[in-house]
PDB file of N, CA and C in Angstrom:
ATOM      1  N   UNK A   1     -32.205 -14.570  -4.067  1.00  0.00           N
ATOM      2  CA  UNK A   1     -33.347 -14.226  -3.257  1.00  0.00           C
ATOM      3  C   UNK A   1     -34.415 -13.644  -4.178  1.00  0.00           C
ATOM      4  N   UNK A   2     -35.463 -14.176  -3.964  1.00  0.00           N
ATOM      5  CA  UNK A   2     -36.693 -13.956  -4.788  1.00  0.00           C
ATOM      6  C   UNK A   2     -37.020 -11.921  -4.444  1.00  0.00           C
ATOM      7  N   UNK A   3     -37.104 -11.171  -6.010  1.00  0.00           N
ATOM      8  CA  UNK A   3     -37.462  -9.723  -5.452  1.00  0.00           C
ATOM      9  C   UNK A   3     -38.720  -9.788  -4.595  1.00  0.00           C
ATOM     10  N   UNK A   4     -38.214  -8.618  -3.436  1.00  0.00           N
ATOM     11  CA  UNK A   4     -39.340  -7.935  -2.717  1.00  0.00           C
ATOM     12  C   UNK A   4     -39.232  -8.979  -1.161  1.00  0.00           C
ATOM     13  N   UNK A   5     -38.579 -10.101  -1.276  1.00  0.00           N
ATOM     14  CA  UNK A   5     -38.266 -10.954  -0.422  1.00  0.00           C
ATOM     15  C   UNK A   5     -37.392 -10.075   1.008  1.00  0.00           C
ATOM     16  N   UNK A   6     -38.190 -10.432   2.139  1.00  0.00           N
ATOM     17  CA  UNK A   6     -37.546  -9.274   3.083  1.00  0.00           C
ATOM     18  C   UNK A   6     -36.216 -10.727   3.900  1.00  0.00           C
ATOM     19  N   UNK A   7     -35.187 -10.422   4.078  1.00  0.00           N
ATOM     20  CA  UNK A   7     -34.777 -11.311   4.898  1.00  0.00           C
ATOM     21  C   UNK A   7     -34.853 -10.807   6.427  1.00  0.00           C
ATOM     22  N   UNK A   8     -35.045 -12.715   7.231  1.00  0.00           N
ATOM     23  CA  UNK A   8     -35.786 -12.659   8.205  1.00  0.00           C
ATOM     24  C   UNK A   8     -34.393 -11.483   9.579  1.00  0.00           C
ATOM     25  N   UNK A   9     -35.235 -11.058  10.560  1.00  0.00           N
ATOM     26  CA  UNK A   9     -34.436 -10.545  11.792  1.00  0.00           C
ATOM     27  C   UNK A   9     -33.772  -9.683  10.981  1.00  0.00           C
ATOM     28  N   UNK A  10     -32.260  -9.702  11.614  1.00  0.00           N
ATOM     29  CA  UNK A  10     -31.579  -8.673  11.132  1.00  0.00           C
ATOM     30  C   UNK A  10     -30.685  -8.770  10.434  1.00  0.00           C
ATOM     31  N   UNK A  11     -30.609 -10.013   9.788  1.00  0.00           N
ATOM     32  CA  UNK A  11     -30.105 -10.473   8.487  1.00  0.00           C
ATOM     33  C   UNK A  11     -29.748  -9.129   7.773  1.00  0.00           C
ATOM     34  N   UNK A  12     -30.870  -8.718   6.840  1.00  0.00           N
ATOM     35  CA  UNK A  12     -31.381  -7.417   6.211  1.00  0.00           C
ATOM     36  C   UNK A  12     -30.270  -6.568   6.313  1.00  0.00           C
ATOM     37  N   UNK A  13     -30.362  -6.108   7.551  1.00  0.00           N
ATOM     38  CA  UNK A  13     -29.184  -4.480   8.492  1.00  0.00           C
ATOM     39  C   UNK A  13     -27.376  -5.128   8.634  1.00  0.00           C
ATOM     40  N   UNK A  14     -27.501  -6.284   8.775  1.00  0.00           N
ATOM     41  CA  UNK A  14     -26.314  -7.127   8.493  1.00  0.00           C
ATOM     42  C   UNK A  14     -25.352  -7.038   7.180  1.00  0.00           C
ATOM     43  N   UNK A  15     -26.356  -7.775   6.358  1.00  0.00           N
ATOM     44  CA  UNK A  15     -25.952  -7.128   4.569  1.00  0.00           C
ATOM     45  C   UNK A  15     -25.776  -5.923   4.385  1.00  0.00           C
ATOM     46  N   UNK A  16     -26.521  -5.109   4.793  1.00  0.00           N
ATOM     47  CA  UNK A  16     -26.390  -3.921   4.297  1.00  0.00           C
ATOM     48  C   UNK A  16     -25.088  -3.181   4.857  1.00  0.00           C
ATOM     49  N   UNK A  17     -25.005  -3.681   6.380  1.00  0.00           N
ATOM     50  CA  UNK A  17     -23.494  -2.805   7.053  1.00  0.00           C
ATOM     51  C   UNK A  17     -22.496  -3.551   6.122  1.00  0.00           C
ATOM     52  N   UNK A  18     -22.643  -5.126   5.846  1.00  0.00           N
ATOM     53  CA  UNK A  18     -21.512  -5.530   4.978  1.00  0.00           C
ATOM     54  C   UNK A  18     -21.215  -4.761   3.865  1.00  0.00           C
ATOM     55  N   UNK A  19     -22.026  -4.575   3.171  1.00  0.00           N
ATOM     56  CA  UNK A  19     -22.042  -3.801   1.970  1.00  0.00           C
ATOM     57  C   UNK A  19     -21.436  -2.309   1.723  1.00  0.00           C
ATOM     58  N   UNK A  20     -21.405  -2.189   3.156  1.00  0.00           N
ATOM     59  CA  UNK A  20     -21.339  -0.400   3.001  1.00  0.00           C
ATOM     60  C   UNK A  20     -20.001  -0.340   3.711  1.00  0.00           C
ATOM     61  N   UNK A  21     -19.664  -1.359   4.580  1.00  0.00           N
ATOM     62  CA  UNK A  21     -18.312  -1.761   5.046  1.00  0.00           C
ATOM     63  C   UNK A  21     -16.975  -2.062   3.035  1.00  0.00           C
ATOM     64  N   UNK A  22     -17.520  -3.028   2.794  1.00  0.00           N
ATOM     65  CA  UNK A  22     -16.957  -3.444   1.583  1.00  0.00           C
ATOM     66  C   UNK A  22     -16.992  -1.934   0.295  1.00  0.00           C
ATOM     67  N   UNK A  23     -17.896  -1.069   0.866  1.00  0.00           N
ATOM     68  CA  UNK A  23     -17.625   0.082  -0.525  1.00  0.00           C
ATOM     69  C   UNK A  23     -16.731   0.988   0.482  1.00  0.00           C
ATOM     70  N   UNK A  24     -16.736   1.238   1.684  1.00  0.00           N
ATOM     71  CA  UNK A  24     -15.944   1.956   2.531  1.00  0.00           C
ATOM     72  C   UNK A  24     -14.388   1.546   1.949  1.00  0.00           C
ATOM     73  N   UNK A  25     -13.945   0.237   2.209  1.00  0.00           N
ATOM     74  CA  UNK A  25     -12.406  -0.161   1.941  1.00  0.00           C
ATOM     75  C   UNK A  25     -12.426  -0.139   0.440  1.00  0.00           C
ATOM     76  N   UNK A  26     -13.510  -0.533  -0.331  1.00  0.00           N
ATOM     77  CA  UNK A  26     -13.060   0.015  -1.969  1.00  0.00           C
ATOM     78  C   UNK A  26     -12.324   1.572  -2.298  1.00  0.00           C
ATOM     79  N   UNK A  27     -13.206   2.481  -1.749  1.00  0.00           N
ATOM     80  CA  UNK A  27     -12.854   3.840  -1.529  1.00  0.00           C
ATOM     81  C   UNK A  27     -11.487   3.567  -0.929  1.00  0.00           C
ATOM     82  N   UNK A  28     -11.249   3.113   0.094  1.00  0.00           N
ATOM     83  CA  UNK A  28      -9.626   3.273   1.082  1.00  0.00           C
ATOM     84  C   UNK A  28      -8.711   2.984  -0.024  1.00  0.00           C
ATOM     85  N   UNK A  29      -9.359   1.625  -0.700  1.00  0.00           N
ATOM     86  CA  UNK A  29      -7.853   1.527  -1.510  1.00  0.00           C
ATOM     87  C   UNK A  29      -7.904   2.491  -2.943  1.00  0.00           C
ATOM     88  N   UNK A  30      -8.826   2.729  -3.331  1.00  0.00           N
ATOM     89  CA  UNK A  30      -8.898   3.888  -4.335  1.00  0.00           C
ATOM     90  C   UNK A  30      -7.914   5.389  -3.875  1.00  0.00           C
ATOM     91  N   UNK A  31      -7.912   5.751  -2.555  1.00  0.00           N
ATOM     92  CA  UNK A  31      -7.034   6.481  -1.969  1.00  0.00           C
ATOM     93  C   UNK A  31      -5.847   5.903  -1.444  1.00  0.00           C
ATOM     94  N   UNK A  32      -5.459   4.987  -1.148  1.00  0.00           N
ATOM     95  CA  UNK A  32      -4.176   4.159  -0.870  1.00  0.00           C
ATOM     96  C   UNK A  32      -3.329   4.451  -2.515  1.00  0.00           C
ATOM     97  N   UNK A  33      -3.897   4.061  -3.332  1.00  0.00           N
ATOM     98  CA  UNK A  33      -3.120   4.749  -4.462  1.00  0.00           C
ATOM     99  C   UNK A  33      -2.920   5.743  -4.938  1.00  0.00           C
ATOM    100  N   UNK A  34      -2.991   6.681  -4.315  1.00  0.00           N
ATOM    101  CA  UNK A  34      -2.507   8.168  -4.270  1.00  0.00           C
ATOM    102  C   UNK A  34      -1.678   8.383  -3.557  1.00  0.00           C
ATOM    103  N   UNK A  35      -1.312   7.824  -2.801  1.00  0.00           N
ATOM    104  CA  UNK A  35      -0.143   8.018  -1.317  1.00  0.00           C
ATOM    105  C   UNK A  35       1.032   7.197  -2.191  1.00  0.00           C
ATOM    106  N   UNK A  36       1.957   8.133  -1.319  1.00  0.00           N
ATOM    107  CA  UNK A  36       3.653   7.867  -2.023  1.00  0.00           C
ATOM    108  C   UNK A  36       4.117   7.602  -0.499  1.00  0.00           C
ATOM    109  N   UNK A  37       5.126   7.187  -0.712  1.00  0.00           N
ATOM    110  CA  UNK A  37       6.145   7.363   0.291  1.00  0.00           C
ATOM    111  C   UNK A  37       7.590   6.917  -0.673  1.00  0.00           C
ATOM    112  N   UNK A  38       8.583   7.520   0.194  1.00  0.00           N
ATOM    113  CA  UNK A  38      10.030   7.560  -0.069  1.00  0.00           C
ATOM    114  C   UNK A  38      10.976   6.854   0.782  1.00  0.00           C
ATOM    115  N   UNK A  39      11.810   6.620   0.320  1.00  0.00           N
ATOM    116  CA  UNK A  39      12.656   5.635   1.131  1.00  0.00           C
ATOM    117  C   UNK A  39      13.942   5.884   0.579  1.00  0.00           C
ATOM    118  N   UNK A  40      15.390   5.481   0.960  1.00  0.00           N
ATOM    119  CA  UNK A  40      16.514   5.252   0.339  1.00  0.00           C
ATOM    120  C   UNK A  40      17.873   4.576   0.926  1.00  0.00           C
ATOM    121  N   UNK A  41      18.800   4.825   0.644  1.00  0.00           N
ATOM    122  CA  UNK A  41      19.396   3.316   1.002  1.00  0.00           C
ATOM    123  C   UNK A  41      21.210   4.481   0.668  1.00  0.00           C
ATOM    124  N   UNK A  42      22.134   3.818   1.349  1.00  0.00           N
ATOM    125  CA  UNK A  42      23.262   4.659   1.735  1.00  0.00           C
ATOM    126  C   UNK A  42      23.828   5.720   1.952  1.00  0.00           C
ATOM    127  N   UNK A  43      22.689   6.117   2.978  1.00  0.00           N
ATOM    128  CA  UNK A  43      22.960   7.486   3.551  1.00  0.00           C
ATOM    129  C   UNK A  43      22.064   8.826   2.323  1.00  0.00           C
ATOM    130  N   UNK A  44      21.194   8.096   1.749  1.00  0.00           N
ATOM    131  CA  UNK A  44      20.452   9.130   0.813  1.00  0.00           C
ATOM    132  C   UNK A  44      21.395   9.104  -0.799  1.00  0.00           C
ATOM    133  N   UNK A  45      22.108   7.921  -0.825  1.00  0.00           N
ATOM    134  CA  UNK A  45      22.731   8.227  -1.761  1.00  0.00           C
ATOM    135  C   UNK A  45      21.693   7.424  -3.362  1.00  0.00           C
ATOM    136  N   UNK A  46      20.967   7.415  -2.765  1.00  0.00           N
ATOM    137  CA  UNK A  46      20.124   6.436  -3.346  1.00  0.00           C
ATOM    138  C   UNK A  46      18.597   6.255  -3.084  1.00  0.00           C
ATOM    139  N   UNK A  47      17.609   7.100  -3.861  1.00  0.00           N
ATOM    140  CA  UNK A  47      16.167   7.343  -3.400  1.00  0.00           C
ATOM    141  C   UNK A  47      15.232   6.849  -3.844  1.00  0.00           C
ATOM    142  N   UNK A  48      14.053   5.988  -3.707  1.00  0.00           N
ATOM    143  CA  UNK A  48      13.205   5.938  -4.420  1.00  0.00           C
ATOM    144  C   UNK A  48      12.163   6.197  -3.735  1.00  0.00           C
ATOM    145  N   UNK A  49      10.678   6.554  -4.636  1.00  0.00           N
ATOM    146  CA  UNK A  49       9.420   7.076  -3.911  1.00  0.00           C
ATOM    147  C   UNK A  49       8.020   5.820  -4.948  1.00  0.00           C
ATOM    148  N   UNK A  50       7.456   5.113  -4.128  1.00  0.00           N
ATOM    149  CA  UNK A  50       6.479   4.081  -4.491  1.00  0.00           C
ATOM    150  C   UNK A  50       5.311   4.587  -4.179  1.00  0.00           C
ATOM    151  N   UNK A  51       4.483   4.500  -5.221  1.00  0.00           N
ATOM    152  CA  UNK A  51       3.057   5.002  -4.781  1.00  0.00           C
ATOM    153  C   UNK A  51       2.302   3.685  -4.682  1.00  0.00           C
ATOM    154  N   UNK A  52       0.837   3.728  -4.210  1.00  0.00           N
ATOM    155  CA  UNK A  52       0.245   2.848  -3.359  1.00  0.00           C
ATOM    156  C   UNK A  52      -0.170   2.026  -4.487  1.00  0.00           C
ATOM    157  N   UNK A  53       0.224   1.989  -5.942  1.00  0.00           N
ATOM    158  CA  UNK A  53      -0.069   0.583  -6.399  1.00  0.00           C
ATOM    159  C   UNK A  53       1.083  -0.051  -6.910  1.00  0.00           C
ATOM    160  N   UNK A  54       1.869   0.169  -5.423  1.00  0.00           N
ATOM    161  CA  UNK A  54       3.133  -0.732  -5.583  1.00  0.00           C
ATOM    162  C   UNK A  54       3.722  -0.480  -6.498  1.00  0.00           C
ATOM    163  N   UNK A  55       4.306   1.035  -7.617  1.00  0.00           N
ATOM    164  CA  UNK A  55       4.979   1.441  -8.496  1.00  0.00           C
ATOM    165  C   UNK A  55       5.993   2.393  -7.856  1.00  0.00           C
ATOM    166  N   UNK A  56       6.902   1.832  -8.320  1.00  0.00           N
ATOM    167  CA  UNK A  56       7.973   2.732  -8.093  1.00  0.00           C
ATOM    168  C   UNK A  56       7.956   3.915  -9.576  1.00  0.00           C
ATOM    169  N   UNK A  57       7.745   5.350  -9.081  1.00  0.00           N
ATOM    170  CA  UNK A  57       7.899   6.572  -9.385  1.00  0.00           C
ATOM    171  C   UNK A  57       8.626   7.638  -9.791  1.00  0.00           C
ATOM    172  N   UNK A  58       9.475   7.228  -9.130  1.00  0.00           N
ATOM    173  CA  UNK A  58      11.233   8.444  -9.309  1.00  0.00           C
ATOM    174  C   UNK A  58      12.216   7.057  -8.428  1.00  0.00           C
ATOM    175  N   UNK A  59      12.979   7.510  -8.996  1.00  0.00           N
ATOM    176  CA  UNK A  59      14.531   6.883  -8.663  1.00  0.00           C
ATOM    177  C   UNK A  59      15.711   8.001  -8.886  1.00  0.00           C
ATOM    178  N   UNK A  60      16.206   8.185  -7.682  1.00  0.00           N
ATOM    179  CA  UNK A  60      17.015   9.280  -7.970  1.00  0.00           C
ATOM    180  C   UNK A  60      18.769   8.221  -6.991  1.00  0.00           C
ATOM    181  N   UNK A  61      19.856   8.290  -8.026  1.00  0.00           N
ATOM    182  CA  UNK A  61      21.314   7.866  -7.779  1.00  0.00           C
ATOM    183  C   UNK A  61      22.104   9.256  -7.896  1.00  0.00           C
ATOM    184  N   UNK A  62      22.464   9.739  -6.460  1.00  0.00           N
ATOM    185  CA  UNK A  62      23.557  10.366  -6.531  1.00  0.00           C
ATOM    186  C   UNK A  62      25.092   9.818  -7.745  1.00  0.00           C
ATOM    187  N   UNK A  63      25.076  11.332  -8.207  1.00  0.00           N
ATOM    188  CA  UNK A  63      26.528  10.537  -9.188  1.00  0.00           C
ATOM    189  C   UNK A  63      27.701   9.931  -8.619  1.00  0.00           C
ATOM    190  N   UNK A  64      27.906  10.243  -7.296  1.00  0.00           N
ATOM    191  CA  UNK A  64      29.451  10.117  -6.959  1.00  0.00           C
ATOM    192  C   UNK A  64      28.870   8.230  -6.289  1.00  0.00           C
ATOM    193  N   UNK A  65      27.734   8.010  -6.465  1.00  0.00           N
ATOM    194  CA  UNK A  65      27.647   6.589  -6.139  1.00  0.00           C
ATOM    195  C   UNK A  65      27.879   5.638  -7.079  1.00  0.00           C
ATOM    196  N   UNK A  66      28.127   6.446  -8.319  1.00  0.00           N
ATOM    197  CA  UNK A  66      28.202   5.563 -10.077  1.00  0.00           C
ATOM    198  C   UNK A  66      29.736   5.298  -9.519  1.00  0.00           C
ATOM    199  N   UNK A  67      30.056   3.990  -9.681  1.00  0.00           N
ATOM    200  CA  UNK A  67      31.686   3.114 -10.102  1.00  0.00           C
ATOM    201  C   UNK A  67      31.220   1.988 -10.751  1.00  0.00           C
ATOM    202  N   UNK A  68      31.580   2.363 -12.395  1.00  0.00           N
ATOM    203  CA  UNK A  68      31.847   1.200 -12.739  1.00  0.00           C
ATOM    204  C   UNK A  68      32.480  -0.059 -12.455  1.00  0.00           C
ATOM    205  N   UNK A  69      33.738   0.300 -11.654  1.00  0.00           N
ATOM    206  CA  UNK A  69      34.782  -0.732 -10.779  1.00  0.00           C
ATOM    207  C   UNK A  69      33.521  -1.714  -9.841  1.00  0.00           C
ATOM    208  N   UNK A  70      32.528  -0.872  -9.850  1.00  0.00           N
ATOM    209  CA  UNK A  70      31.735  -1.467  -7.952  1.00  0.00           C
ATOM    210  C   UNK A  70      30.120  -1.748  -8.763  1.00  0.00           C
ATOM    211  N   UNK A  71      29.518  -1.857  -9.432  1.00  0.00           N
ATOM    212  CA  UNK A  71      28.298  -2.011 -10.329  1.00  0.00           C
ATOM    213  C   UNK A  71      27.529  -2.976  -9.178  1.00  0.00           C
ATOM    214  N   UNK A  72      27.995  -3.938  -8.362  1.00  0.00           N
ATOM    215  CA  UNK A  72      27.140  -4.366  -7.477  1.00  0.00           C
ATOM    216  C   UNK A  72      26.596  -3.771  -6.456  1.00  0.00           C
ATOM    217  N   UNK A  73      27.918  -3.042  -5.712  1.00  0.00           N
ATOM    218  CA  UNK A  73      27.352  -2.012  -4.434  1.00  0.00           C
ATOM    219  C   UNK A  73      25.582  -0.993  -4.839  1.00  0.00           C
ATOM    220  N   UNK A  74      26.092  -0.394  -6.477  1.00  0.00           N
ATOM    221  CA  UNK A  74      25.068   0.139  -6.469  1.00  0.00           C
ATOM    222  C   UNK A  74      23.730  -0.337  -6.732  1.00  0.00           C
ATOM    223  N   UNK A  75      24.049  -1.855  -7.705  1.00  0.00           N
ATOM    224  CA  UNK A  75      22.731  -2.341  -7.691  1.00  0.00           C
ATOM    225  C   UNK A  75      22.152  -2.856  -6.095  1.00  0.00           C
ATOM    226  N   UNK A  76      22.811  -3.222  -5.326  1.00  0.00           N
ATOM    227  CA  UNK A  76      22.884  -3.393  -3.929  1.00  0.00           C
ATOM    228  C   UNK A  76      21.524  -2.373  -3.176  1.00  0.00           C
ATOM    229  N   UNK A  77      21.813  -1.220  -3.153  1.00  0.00           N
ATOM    230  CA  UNK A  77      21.395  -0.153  -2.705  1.00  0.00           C
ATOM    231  C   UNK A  77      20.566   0.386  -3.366  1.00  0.00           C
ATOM    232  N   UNK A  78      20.348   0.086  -4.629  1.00  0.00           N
ATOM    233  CA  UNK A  78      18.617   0.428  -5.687  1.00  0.00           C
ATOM    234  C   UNK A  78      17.621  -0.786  -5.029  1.00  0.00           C
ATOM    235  N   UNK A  79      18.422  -1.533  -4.636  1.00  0.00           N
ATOM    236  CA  UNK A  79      17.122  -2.847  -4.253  1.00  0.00           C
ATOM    237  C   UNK A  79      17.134  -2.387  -2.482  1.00  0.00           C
ATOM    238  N   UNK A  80      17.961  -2.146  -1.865  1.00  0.00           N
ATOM    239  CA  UNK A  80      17.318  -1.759  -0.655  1.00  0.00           C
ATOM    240  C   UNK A  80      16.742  -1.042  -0.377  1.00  0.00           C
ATOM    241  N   UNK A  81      17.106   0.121  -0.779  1.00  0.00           N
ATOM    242  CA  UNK A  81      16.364   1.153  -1.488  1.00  0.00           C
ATOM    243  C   UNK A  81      13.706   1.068  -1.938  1.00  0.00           C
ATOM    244  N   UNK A  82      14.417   0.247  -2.841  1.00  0.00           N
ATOM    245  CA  UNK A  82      13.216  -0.071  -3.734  1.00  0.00           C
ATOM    246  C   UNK A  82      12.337  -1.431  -2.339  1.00  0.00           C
ATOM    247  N   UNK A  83      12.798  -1.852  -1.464  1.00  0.00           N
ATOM    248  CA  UNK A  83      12.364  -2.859  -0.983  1.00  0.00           C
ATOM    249  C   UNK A  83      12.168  -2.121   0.340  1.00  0.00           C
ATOM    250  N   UNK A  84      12.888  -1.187   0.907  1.00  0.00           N
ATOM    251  CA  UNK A  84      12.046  -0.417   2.282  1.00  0.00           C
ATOM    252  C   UNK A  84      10.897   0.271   1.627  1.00  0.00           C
ATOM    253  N   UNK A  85      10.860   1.132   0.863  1.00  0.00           N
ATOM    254  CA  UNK A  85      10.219   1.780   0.098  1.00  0.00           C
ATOM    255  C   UNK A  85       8.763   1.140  -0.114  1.00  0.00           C
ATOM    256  N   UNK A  86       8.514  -0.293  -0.652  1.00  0.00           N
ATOM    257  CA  UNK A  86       7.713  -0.945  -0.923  1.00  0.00           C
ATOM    258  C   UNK A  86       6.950  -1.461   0.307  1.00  0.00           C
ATOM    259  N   UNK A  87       7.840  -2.037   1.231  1.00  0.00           N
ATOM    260  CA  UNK A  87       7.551  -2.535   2.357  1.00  0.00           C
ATOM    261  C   UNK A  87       6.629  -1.422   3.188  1.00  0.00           C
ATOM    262  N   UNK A  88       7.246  -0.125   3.326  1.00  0.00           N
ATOM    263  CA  UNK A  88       6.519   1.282   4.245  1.00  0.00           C
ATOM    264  C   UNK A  88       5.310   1.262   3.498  1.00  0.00           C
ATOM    265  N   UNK A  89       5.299   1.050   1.600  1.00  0.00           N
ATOM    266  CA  UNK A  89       4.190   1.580   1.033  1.00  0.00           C
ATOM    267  C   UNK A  89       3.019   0.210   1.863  1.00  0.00           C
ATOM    268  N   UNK A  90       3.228  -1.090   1.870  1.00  0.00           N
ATOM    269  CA  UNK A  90       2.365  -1.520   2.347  1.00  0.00           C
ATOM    270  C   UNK A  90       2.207  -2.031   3.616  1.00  0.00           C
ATOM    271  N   UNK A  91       2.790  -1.133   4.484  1.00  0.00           N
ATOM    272  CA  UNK A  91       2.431  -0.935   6.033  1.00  0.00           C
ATOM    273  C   UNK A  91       1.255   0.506   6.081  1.00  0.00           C
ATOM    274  N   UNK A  92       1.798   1.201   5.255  1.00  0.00           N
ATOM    275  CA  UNK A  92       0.719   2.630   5.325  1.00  0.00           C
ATOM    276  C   UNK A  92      -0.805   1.973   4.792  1.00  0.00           C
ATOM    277  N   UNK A  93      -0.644   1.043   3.673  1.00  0.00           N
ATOM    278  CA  UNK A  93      -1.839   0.561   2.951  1.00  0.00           C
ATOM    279  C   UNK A  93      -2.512  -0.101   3.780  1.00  0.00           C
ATOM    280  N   UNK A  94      -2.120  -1.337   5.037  1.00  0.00           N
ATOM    281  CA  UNK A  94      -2.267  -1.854   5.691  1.00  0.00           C
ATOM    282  C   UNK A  94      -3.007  -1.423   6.700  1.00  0.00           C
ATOM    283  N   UNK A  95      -2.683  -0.132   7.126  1.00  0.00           N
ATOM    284  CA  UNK A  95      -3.189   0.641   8.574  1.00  0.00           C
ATOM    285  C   UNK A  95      -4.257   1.371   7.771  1.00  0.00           C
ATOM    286  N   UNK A  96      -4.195   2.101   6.758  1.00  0.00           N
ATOM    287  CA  UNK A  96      -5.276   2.984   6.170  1.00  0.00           C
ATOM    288  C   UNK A  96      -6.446   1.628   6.189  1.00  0.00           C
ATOM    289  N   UNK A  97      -6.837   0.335   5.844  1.00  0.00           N
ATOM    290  CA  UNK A  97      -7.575  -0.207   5.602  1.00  0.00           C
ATOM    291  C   UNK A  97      -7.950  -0.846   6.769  1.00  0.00           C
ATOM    292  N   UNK A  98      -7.006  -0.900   7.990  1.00  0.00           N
ATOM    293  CA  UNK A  98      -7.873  -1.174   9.359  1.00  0.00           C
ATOM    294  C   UNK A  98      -8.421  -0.380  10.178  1.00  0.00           C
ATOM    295  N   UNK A  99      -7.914   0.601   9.866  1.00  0.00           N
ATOM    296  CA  UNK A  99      -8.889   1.948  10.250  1.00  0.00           C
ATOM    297  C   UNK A  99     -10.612   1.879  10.106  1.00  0.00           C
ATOM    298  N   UNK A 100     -10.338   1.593   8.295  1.00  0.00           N
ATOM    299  CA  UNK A 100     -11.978   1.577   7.814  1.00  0.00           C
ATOM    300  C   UNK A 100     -12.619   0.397   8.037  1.00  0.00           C
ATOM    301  N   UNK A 101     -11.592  -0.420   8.875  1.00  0.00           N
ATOM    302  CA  UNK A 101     -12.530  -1.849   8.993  1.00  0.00           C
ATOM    303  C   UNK A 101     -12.624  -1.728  10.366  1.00  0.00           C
ATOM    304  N   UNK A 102     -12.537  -0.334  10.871  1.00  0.00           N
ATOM    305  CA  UNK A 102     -12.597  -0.565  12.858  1.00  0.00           C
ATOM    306  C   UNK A 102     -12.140  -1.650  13.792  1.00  0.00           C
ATOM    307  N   UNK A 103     -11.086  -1.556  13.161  1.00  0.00           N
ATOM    308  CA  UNK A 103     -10.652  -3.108  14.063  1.00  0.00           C
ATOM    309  C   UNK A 103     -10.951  -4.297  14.121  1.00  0.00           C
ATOM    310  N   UNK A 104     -12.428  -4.695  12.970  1.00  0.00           N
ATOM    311  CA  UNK A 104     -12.466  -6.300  12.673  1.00  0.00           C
ATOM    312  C   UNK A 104     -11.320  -6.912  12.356  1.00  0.00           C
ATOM    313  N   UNK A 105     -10.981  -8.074  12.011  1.00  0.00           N
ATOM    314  CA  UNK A 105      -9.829  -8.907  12.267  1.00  0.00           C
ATOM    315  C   UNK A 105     -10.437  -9.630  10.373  1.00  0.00           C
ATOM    316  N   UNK A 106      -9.781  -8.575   9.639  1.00  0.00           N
ATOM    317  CA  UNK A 106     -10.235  -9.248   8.139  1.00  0.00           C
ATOM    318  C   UNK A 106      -9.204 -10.064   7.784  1.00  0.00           C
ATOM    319  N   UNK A 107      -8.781 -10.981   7.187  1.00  0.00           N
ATOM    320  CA  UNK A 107      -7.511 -11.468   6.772  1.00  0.00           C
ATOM    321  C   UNK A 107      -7.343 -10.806   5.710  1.00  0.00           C
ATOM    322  N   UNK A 108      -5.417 -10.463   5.645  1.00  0.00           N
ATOM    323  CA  UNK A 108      -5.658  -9.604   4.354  1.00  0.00           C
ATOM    324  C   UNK A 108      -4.967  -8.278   4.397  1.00  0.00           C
ATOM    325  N   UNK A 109      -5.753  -7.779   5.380  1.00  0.00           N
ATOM    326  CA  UNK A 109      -5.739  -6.279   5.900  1.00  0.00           C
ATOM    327  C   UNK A 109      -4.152  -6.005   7.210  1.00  0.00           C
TER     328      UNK A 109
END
C-alpha cells in the first residue's frame, strides 16, 4: 500500500483490531511458557513437571520403583508419566489462547 494511503470504510479499524488481536496471543504464548504443570504415573511413583515450551523440567522416580528384573514397567510409567504431563501442558496452552482470541474459531488454537 502506497504511504499515507487511507484504506477505504473500515478496512483501516479491521487491520488494526487484527493486529492488536495477533500481538495479544504473541504475549499469551510468551506467558504460556512460563506455566508448568505436573503430572505422574503409578500412584506418584513417578513425576514429571513440563513447562509451556513443551520441556520436560524435573523428573522425579521413586527408588523402590527401580527393578532391574522389571526395566520396562518403569520405562512404561516415565512415558505415561511424560505424555499426561505434555498433553495437560497443551490443553492449558490451548484455553489460555482462546481466551485472548474471545471465542473466534482460529484453527490452531
Amino acid at each position: 500500500m502506497a504511504k499515507g494511503m487511507k484504506l477505504p470504510g473500515n478496512i483501516g479499524d479491521i487491520m488494526k483490531q487484527a493486529q492488536q488481536l495477533q500481538d495479544e496471543l504473541k504475549k499469551a504464548q510468551e506467558e504460556a511458557k512460563k506455566m508448568t504443570v505436573e503430572a505422574s504415573a503409578g500412584g506418584g511413583m513417578v513425576k514429571v513437571v513440563v513447562n509451556g515450551s513443551l520441556e520436560i523440567v524435573s523428573l522425579e522416580i521413586a527408588p523402590e520403583v527401580v527393578n532391574v528384573e522389571d526395566i520396562e514397567m518403569l520405562q512404561d510409567l516415565i512415558i505415561a508419566a511424560c505424555n499426561e504431563a505434555l498433553e495437560r501442558m497443551q490443553e492449558e496452552t490451548a484455553k489460555a489462547m482462546r481466551q485472548v482470541a474471545g471465542g473466534l474459531d482460529i484453527p490452531g488454537l
